[in-house]
Protein backbone atom coordinates (compact mmCIF):
# COMPACT_ATOMS: atom_id res chain seq x y z
CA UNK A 1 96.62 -17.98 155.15
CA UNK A 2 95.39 -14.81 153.63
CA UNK A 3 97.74 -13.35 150.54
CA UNK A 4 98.59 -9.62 151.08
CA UNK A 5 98.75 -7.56 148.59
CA UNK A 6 100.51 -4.59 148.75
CA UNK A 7 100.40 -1.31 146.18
CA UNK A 8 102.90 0.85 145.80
CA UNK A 9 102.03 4.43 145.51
CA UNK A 10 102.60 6.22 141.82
CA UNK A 11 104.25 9.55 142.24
CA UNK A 12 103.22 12.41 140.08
CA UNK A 13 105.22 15.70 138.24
CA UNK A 14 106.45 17.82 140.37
CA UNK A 15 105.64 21.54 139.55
CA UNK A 16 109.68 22.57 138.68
CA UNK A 17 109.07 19.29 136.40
CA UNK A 18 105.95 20.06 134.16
CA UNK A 19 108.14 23.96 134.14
CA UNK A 20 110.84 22.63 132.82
CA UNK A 21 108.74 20.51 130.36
CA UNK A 22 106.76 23.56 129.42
CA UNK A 23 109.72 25.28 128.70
CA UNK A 24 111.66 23.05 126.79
CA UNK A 25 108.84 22.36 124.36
CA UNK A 26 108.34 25.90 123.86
CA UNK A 27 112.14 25.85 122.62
CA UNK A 28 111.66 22.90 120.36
CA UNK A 29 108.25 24.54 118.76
CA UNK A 30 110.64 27.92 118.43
CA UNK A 31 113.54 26.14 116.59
CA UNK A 32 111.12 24.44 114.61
CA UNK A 33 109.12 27.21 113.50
CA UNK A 34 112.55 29.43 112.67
CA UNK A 35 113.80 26.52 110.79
CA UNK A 36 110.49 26.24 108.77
CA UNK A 37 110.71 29.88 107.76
CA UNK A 38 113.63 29.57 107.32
CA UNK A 39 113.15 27.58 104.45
CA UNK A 40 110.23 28.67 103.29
CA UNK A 41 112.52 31.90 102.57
CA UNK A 42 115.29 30.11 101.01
CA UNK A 43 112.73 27.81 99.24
CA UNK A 44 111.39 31.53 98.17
CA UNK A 45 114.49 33.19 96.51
CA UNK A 46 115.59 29.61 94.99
CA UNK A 47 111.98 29.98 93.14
CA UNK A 48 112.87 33.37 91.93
CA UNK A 49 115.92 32.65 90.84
CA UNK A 50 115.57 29.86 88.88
CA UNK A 51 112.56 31.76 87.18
CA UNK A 52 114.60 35.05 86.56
CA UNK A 53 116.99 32.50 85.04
CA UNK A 54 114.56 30.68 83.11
CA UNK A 55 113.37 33.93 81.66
CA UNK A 56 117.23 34.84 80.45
CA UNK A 57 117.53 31.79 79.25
CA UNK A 58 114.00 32.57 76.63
CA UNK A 59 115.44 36.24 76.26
CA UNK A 60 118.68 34.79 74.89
CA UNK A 61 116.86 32.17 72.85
CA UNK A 62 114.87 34.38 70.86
CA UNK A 63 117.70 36.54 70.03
CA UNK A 64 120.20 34.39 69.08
CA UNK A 65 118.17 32.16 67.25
CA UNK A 66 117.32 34.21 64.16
CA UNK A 67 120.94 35.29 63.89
CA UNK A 68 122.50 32.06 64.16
CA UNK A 69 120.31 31.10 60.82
CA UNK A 70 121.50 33.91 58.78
CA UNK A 71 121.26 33.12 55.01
CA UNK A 72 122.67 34.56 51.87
CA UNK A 73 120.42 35.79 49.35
CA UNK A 74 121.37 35.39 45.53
CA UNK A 75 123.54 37.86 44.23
CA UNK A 76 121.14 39.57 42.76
CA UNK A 77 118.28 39.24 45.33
CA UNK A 78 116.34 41.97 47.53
CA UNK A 79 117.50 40.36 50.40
CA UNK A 80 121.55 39.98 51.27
CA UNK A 81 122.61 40.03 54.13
CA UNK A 82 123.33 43.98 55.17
CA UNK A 83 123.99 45.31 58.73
CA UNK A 84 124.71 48.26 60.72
CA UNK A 85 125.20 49.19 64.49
CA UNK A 86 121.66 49.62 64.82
CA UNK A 87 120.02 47.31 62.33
CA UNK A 88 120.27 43.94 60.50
CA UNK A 89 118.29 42.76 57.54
CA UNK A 90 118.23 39.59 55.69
CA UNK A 91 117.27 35.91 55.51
CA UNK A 92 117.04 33.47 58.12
CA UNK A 93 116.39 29.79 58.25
CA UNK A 94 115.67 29.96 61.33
CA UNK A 95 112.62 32.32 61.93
CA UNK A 96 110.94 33.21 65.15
CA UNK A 97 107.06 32.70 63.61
CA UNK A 98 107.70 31.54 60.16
CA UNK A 99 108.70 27.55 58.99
CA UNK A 100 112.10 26.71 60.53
CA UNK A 101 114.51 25.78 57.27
CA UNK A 102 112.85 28.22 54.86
CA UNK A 103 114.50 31.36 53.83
CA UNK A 104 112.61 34.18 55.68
CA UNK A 105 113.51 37.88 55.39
CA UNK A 106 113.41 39.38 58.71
CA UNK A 107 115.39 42.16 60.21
CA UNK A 108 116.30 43.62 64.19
CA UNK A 109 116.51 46.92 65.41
CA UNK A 110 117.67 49.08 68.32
CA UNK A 111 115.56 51.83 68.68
CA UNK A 112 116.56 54.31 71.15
CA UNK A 113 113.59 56.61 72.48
CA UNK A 114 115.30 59.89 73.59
CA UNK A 115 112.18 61.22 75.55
CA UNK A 116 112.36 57.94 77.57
CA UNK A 117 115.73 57.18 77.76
CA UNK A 118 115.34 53.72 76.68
CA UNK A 119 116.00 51.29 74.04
CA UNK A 120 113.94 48.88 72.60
CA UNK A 121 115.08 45.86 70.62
CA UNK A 122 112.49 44.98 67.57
CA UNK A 123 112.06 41.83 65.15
CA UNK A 124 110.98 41.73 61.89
CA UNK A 125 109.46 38.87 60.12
CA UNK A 126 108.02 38.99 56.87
CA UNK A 127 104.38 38.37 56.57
CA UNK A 128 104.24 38.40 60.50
CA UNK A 129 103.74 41.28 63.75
CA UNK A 130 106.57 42.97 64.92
CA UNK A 131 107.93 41.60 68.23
CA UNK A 132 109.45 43.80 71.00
CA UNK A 133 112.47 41.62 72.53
CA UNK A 134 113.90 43.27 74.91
CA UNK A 135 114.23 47.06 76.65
CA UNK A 136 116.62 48.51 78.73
CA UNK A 137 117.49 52.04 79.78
CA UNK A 138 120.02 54.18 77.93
CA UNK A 139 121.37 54.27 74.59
CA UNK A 140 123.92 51.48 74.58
CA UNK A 141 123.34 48.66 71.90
CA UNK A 142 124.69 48.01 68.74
CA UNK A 143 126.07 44.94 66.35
CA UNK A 144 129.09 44.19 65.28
CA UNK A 145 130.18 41.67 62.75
CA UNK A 146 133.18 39.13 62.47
CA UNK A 147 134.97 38.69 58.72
CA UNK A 148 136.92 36.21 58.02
CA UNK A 149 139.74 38.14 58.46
CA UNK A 150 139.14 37.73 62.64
CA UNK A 151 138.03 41.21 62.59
CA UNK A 152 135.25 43.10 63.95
CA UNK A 153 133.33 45.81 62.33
CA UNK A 154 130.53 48.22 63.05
CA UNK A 155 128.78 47.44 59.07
CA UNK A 156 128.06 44.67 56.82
CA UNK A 157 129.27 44.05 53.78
CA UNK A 158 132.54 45.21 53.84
CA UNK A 159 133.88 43.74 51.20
CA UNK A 160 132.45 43.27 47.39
CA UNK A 161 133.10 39.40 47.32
CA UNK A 162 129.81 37.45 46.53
CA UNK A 163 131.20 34.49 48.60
CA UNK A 164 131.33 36.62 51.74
CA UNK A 165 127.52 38.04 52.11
CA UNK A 166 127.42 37.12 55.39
CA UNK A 167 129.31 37.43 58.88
CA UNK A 168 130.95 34.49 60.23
CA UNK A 169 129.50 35.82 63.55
CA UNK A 170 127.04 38.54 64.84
CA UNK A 171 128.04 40.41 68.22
CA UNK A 172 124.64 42.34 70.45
CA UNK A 173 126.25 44.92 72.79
CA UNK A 174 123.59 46.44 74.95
CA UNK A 175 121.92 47.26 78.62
CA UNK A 176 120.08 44.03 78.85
CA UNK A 177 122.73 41.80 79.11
CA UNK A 178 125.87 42.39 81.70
CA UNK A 179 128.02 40.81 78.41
CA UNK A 180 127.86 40.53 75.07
CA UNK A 181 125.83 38.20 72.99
CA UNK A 182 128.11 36.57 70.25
CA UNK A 183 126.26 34.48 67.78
CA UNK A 184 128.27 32.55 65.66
CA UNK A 185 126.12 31.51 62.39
CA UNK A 186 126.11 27.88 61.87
CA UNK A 187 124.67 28.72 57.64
CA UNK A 188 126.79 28.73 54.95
CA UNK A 189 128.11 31.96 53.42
CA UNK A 190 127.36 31.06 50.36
CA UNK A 191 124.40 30.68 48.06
CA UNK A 192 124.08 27.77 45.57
CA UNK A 193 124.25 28.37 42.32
CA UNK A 194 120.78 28.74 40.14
CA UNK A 195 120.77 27.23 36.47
CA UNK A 196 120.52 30.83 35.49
CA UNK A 197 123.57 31.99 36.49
CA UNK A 198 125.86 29.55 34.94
CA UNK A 199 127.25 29.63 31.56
CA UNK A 200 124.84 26.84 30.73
CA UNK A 201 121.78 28.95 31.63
CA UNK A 202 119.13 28.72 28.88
CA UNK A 203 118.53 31.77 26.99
CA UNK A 204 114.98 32.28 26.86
CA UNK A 205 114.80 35.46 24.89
CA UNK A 206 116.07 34.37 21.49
């Protein structure tokens, strides 16, 4: 007895079918690709943020660090501590080119270029270039310093007490930052003693 076989015929996409195919991967590849630049944009501005914020973060650095390592001079040296709303000059343990933990004279400045109209803040170092910080247009800057009183003033020394040469902290007002910078100095205010300025000092010139 012969076996039949039978085949069922295979039915093929309609033409509303491979449409509607068409179409709806022409959605998918849309979403995708808005999604994708999407993120490429967000990816974008997160980049530039974080480096705007890393480059803050350096600005700040640099000028707080100096400051926080203010050091008193001796009493009778070249270079205590003196400051004004433009200017500071003095030591530093903590310098921006010379060896961290050695005394270094340096000093900071706002200049304020009137043909400009902009203000440049400059660093010192002895023995080393001068750095340009930071600019920003206009003439606001200026320091202030903290007594130990709790109050602020516009110079340095204010006082004639050899114990106090320094601030207890240093405030930067100016167009760079949308606040002020206070930087509290972590030194001591006072200078140890040298052998030649105690009652048992050796007299040399008899």
């Amino acid at each position: 007895m012969t076996k039949i076989v039978s085949f069922k015929k295979t039915r093929g996409f309609t033409l509303l079918e491979v449409i509607v195919t068409l179409v709806i991967a022409s959605l998918i590849s849309v979403i995708l690709m808005q999604s994708m630049s999407t993120m490429l944009n967000m990816r974008h501005k997160f980049s530039k943020g974080l480096i705007d914020l890393e480059k803050v973060s350096i600005q700040k650095s640099i000028i707080t660090t100096p400051i926080s390592g203010i050091f008193p001079d001796y009493n009778d040296g070249d270079n205590r501590f003196k400051g004004s709303s433009s200017s500071i000059r003095g030591l530093t343990l903590y310098p921006l080119q010379g060896t961290t933990g050695a005394p270094t004279a340096f000093g900071i400045d706002i200049i304020y270029d009137s043909t400009l109209g902009r203000s440049t803040l400059i660093y010192k170092e002895h023995g080393f270039e001068t750095l340009e910080i930071a600019r920003w247009n206009g003439n606001e800057g200026s320091f202030e310093y903290l007594g130990i009183n709790g109050r602020w003033s516009k110079r340095w020394p204010i006082g004639n007490d050899p114990n106090t040469q320094t601030p207890r902290s240093v405030k930067l007002n100016s167009g760079a930052i949308e606040s002020s910078y206070v930087i509290r100095i972590v030194t001591t205010s006072d200078r140890s003693g040298r052998l030649q300025d105690s009652p048992f000092r050796l007299d040399t010139k008899k």
